[in-house]
C-alpha atoms as a PDB file:
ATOM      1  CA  UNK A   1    -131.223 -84.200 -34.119  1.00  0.00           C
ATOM      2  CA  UNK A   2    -130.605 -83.111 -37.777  1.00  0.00           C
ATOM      3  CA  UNK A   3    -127.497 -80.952 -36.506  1.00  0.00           C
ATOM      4  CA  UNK A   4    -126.101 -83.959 -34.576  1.00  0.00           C
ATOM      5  CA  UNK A   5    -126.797 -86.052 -37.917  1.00  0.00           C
ATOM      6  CA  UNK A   6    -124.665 -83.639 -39.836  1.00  0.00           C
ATOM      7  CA  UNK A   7    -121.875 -83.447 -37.245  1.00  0.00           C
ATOM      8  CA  UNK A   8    -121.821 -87.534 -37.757  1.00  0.00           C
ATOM      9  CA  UNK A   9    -121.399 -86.858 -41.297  1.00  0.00           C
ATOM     10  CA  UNK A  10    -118.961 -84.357 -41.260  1.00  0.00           C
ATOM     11  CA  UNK A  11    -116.467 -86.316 -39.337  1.00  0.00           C
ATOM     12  CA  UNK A  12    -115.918 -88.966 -42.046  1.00  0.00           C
ATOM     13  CA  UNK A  13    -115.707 -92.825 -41.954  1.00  0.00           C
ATOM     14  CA  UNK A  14    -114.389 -92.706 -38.758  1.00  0.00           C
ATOM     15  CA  UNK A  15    -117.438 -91.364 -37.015  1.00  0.00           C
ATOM     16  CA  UNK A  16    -119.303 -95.051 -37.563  1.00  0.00           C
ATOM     17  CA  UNK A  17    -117.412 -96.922 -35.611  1.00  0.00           C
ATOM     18  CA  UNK A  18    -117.349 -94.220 -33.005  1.00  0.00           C
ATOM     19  CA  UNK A  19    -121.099 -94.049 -33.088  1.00  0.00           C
ATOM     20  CA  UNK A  20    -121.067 -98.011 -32.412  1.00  0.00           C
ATOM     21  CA  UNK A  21    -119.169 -97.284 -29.876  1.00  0.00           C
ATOM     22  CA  UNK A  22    -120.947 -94.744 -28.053  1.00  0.00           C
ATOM     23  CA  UNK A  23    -124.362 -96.674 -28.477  1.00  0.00           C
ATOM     24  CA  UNK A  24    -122.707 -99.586 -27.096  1.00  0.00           C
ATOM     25  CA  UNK A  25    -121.394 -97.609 -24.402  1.00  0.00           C
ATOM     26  CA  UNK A  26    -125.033 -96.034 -23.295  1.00  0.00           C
ATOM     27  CA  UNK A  27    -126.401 -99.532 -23.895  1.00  0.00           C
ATOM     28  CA  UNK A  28    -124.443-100.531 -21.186  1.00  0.00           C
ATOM     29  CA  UNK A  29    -124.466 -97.662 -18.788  1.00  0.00           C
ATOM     30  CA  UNK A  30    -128.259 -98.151 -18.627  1.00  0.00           C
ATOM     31  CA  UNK A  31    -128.792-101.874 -18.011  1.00  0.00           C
ATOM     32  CA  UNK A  32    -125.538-101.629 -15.133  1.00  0.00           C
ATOM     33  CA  UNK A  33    -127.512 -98.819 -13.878  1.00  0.00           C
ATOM     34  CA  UNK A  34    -131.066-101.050 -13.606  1.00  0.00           C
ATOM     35  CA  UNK A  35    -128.955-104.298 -11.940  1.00  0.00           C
ATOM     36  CA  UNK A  36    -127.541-101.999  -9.792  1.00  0.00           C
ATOM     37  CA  UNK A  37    -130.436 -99.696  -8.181  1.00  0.00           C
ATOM     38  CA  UNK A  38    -132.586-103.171  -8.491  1.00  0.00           C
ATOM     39  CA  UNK A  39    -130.080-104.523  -5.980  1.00  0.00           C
ATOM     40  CA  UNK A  40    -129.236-101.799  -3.890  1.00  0.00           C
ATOM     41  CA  UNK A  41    -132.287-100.562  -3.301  1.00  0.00           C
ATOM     42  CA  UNK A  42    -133.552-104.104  -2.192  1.00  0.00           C
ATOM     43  CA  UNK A  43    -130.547-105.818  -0.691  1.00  0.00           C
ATOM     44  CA  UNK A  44    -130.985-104.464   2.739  1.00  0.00           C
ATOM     45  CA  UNK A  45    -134.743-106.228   3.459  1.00  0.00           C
ATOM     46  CA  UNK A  46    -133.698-109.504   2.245  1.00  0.00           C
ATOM     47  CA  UNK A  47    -130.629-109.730   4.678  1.00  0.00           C
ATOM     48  CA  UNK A  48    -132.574-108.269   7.212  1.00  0.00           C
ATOM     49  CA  UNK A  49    -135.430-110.579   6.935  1.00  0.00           C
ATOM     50  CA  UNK A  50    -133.047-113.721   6.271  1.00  0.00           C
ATOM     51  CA  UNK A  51    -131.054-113.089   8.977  1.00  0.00           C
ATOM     52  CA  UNK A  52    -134.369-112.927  11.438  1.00  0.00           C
ATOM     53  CA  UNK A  53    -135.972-116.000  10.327  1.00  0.00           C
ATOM     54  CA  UNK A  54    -132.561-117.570  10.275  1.00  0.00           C
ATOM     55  CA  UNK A  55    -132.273-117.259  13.808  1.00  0.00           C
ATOM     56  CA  UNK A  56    -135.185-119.288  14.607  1.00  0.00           C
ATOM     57  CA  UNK A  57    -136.101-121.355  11.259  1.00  0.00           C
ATOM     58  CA  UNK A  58    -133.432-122.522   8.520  1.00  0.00           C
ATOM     59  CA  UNK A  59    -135.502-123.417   6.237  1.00  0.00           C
ATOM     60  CA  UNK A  60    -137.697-120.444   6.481  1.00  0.00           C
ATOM     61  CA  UNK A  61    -134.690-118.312   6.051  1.00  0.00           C
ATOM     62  CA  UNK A  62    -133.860-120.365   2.772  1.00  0.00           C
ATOM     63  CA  UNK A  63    -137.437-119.943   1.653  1.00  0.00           C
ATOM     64  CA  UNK A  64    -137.606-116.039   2.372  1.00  0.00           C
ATOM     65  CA  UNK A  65    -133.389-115.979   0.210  1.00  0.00           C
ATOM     66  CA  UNK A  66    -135.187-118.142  -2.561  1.00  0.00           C
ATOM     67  CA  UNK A  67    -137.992-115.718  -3.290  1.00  0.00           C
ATOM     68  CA  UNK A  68    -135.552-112.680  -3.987  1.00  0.00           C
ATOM     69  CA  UNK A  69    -133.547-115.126  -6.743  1.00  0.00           C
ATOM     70  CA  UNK A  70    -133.406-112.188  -9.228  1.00  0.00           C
ATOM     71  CA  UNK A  71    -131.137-110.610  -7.098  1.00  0.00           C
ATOM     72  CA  UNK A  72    -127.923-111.460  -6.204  1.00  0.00           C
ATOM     73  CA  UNK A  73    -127.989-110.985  -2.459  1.00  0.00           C
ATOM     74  CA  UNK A  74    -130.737-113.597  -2.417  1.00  0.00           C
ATOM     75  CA  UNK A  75    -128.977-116.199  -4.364  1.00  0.00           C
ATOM     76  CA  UNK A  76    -125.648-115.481  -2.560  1.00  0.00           C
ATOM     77  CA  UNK A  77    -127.771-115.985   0.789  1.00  0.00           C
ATOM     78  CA  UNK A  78    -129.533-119.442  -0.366  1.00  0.00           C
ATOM     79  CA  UNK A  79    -126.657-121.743  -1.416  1.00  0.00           C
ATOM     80  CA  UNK A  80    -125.501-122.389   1.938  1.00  0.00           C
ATOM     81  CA  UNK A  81    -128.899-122.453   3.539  1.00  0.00           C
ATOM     82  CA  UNK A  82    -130.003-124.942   0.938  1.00  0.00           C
ATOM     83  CA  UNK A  83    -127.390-127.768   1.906  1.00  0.00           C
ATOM     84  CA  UNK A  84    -128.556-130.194   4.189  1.00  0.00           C
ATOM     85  CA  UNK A  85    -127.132-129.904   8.004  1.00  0.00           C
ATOM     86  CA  UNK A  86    -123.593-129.314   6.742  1.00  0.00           C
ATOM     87  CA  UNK A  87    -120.480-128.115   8.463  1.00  0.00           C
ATOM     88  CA  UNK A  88    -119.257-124.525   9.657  1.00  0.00           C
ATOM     89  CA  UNK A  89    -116.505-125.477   6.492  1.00  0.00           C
ATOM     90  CA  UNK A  90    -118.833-126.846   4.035  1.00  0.00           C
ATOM     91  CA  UNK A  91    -121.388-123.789   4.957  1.00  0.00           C
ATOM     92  CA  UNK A  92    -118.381-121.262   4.352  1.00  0.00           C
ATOM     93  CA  UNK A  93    -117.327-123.141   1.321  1.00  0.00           C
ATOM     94  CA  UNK A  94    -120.694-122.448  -0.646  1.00  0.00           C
ATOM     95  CA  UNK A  95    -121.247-119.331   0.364  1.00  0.00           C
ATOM     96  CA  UNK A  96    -117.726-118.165  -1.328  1.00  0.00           C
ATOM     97  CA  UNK A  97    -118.316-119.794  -4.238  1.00  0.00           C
ATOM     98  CA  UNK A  98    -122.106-118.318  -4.398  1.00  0.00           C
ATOM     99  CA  UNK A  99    -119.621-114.755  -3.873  1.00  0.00           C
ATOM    100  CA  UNK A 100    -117.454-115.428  -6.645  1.00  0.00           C
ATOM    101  CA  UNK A 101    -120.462-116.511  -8.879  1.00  0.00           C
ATOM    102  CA  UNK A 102    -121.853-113.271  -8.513  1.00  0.00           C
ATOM    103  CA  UNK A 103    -118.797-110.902  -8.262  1.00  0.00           C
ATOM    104  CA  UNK A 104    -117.970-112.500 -12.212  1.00  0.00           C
ATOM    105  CA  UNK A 105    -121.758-111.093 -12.799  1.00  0.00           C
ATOM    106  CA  UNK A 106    -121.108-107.849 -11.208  1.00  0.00           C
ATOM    107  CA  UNK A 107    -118.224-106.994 -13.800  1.00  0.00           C
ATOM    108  CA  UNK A 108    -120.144-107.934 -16.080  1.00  0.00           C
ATOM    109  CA  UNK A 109    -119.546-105.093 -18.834  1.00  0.00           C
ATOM    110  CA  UNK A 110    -116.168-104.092 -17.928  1.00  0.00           C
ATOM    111  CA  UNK A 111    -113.876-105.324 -20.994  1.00  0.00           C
ATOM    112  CA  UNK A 112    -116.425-103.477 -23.093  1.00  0.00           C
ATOM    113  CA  UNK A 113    -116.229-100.205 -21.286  1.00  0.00           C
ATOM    114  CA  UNK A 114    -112.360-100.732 -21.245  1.00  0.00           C
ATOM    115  CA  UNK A 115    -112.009-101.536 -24.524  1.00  0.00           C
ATOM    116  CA  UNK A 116    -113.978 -98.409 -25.579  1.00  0.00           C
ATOM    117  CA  UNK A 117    -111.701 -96.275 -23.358  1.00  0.00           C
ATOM    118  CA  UNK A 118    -108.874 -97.371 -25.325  1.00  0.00           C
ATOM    119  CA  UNK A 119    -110.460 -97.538 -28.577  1.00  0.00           C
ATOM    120  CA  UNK A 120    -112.691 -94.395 -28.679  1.00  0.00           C
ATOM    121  CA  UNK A 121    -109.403 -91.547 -28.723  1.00  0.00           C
ATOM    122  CA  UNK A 122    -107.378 -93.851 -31.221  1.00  0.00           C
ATOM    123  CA  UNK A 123    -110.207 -93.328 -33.253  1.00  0.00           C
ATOM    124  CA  UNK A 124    -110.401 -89.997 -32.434  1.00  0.00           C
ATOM    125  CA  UNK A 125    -106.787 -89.791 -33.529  1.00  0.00           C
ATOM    126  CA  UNK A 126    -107.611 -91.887 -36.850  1.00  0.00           C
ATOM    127  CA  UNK A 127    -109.926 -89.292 -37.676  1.00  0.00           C
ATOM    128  CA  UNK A 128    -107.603 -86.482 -36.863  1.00  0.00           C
ATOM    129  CA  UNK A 129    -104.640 -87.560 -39.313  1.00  0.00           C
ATOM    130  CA  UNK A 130    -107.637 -88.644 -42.166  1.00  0.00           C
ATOM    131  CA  UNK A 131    -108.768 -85.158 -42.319  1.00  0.00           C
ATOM    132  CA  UNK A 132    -105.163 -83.431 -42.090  1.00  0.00           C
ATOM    133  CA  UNK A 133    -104.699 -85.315 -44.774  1.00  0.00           C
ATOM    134  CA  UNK A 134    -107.526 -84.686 -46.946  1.00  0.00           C
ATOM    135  CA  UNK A 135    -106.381 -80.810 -45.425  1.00  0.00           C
ATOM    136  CA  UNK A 136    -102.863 -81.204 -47.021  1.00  0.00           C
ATOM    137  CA  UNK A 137    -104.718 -82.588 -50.523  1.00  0.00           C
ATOM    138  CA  UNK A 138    -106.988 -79.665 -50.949  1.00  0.00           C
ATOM    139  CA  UNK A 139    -104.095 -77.038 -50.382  1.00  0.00           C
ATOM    140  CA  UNK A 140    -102.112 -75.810 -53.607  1.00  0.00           C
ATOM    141  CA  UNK A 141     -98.740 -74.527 -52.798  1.00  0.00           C
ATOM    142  CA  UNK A 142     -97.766 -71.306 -54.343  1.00  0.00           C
ATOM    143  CA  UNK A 143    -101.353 -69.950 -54.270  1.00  0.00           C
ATOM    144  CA  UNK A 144    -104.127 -70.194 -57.231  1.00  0.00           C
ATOM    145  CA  UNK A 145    -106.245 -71.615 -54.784  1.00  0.00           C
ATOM    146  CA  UNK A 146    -110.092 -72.050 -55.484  1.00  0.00           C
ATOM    147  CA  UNK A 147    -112.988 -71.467 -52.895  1.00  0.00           C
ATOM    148  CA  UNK A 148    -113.895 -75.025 -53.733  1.00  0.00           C
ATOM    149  CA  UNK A 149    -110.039 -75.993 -52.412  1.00  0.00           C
ATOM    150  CA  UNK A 150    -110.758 -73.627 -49.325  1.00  0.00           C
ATOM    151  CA  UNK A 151    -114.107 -75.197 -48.869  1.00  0.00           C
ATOM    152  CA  UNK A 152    -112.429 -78.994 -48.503  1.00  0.00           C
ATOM    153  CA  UNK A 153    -109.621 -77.644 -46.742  1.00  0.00           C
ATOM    154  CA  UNK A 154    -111.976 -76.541 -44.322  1.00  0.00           C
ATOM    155  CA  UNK A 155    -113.971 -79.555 -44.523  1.00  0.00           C
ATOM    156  CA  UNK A 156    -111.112 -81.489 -43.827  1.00  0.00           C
ATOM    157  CA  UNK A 157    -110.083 -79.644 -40.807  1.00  0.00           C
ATOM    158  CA  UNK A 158    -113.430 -79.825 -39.376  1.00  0.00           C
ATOM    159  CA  UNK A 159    -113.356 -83.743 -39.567  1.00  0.00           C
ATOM    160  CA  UNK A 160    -110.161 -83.357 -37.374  1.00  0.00           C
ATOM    161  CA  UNK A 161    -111.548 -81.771 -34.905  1.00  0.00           C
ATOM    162  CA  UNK A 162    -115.035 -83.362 -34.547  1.00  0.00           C
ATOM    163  CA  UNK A 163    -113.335 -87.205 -34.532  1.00  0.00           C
ATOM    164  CA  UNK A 164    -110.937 -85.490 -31.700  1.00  0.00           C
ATOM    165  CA  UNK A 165    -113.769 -83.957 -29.522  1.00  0.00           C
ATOM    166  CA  UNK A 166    -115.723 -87.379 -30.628  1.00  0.00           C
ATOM    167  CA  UNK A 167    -113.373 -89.485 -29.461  1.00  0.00           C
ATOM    168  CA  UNK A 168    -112.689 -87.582 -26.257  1.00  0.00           C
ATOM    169  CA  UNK A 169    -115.923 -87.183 -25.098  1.00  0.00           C
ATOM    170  CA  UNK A 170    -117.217 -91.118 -26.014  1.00  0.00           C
ATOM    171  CA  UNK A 171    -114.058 -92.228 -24.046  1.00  0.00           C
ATOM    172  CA  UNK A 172    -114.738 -90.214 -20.887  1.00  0.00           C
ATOM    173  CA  UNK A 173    -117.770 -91.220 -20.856  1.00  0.00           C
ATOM    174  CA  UNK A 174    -116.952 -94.733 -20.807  1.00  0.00           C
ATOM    175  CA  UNK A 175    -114.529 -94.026 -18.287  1.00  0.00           C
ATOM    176  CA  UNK A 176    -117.021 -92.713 -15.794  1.00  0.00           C
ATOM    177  CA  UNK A 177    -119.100 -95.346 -15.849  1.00  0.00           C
ATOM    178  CA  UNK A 178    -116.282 -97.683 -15.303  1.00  0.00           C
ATOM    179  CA  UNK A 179    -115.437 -96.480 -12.572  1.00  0.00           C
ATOM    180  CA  UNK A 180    -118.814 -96.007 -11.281  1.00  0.00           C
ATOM    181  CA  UNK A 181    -119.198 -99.745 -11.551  1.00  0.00           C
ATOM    182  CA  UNK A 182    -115.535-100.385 -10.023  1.00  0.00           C
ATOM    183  CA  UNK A 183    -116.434 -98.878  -7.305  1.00  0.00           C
ATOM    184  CA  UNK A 184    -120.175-100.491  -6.623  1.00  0.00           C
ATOM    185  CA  UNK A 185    -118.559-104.080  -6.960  1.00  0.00           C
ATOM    186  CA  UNK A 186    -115.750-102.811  -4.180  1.00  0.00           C
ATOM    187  CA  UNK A 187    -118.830-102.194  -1.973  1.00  0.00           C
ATOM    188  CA  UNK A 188    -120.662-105.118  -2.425  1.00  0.00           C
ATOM    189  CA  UNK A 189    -118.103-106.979  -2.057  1.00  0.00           C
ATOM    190  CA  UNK A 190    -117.243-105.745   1.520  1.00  0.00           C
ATOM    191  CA  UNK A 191    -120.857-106.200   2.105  1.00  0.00           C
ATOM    192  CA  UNK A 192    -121.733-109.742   1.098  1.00  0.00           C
ATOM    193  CA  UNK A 193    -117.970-110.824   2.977  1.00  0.00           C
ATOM    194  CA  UNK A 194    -119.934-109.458   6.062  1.00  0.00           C
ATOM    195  CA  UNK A 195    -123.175-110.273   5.531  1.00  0.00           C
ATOM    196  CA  UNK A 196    -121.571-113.792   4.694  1.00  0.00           C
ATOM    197  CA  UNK A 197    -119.857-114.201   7.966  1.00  0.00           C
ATOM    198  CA  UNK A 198    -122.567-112.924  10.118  1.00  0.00           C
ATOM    199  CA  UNK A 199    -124.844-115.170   8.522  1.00  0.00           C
ATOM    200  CA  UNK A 200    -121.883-118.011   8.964  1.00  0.00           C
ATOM    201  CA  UNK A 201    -122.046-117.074  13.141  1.00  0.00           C
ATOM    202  CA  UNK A 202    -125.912-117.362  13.322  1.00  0.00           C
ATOM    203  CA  UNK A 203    -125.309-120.936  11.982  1.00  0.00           C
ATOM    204  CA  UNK A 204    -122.292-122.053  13.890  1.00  0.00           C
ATOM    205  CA  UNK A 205    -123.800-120.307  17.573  1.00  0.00           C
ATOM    206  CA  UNK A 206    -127.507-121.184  16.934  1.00  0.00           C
ATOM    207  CA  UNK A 207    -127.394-124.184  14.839  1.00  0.00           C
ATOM    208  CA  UNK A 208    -124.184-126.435  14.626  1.00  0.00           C
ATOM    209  CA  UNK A 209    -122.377-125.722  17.777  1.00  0.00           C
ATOM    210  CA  UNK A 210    -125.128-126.897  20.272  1.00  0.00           C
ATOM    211  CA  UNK A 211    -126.220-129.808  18.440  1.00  0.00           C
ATOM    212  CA  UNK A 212    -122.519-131.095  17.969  1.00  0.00           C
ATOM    213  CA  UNK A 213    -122.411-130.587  21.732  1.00  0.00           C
ATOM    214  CA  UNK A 214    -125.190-132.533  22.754  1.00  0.00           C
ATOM    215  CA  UNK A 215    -124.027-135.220  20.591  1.00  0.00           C
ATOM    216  CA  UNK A 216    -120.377-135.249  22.050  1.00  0.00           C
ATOM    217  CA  UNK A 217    -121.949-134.689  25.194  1.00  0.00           C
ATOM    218  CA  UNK A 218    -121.520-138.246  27.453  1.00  0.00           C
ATOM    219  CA  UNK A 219    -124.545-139.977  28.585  1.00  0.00           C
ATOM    220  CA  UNK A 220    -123.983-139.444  32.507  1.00  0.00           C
ATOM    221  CA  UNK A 221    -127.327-141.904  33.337  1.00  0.00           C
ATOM    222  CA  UNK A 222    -125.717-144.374  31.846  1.00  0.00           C
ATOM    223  CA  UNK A 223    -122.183-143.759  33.609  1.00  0.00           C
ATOM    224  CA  UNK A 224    -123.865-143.683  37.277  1.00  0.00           C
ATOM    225  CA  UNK A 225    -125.475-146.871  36.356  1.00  0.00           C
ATOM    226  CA  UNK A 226    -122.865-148.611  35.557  1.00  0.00           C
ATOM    227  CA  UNK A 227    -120.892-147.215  38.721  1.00  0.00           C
ATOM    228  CA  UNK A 228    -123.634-148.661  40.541  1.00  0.00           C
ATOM    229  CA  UNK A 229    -123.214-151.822  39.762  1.00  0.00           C
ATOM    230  CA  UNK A 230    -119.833-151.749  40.281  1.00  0.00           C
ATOM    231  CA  UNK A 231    -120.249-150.718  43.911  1.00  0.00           C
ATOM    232  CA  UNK A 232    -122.783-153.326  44.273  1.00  0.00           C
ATOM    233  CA  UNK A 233    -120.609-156.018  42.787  1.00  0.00           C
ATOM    234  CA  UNK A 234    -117.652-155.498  45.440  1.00  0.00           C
END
């Protein structure tokens, strides 16, 4: 720790920010990495256990999506099965904007990981030209050099170099992650838009279609009554 410490300090004013920067950067590896396995390693009993109960009880289905609110499967699985009897449309309608609610939570961390990809190497670079500089300063043309000039030439060299590998290493970092995350949200989204429709067919097959139908359907006791009568009458 005390050789990492001194590494900080050697690589001169630019080194704080970077250290933000990496600390902001781990911050936010770890907490996408808890939302994540929370989901993913959950996300496959709800559906399965909505989706059963659905078949046979709505609101049961709506009871077991409301328990697993923390997650985002489960509130992405309740807003349409909350609504009161509504239409294949209306039932399609809240489950995409349930999707899009969560999708904007998935990224959630992005622009900071971006930003640090683009901001982590220019301070790298920042740091690189500073020390040259102080370099340059500390060298006397035409020799009579001191070993105290050597010593901050070298000093500023070495602040070159460790706000270059600095900046490298915080920015590839960030850039795994990133794309780590890019590619989660991909898959979940290609899961909930089938999950979502599967969920949309239980309801229209089991639940909308048949009742519709029986209420379109035409009251045929009532139509051979009335023929009846007719015959009767002539």
């Amino acid at each position: 720790m005390s050789n990492l410490f001194e590494t900080i300090v050697k690589g001169g004013p630019t080194m704080i920010p970077m250290v933000g920067l990496s600390i902001a950067t781990i911050a936010c590896g770890l907490e996408r990495s808890w939302f994540w396995f929370r989901l993913m390693s959950q996300e496959e009993r709800v559906v399965h256990d909505v989706m059963e109960a659905a078949r046979f009880d709505l609101s049961k289905a709506a009871e077991i999506a409301s328990q697993a609110q923390d997650l985002a499967i489960g509130r992405f699985l309740l807003a349409p099965l909350k609504l009161k009897q509504p239409t294949p449309e209306t039932f399609r309608l809240a489950l995409e904007a349930a999707a899009d609610r969560e999708f904007v939570q998935m990224r959630k961390g992005d622009k900071l990981l971006e930003s640090v990809v683009g901001i982590a190497p220019l301070l790298g670079l920042l740091g690189t030209v500073t020390g040259l500089i102080a370099t340059f300063a500390s060298l006397k043309i035409g020799g009579g050099g001191t070993s105290a000039d050597t010593t901050k030439a070298a000093a500023g060299i070495g602040e070159a170099l460790i706000t270059t590998a600095a900046g490298m290493i915080v920015a590839i970092i960030s850039l795994s992650i990133f794309r780590v995350m890019v590619t989660l949200q991909s898959r979940q989204i290609d899961y909930f838009s089938s999950v979502g429709s599967d969920l949309e067919l239980i309801y229209r097959e089991i639940w909308y279609e048949p009742t519709f139908h029986h209420m379109t359907q035409p009251n045929h006791g009532d139509y051979s009554t009335a023929s009846n009568v007719r015959l009767l009458d002539s």
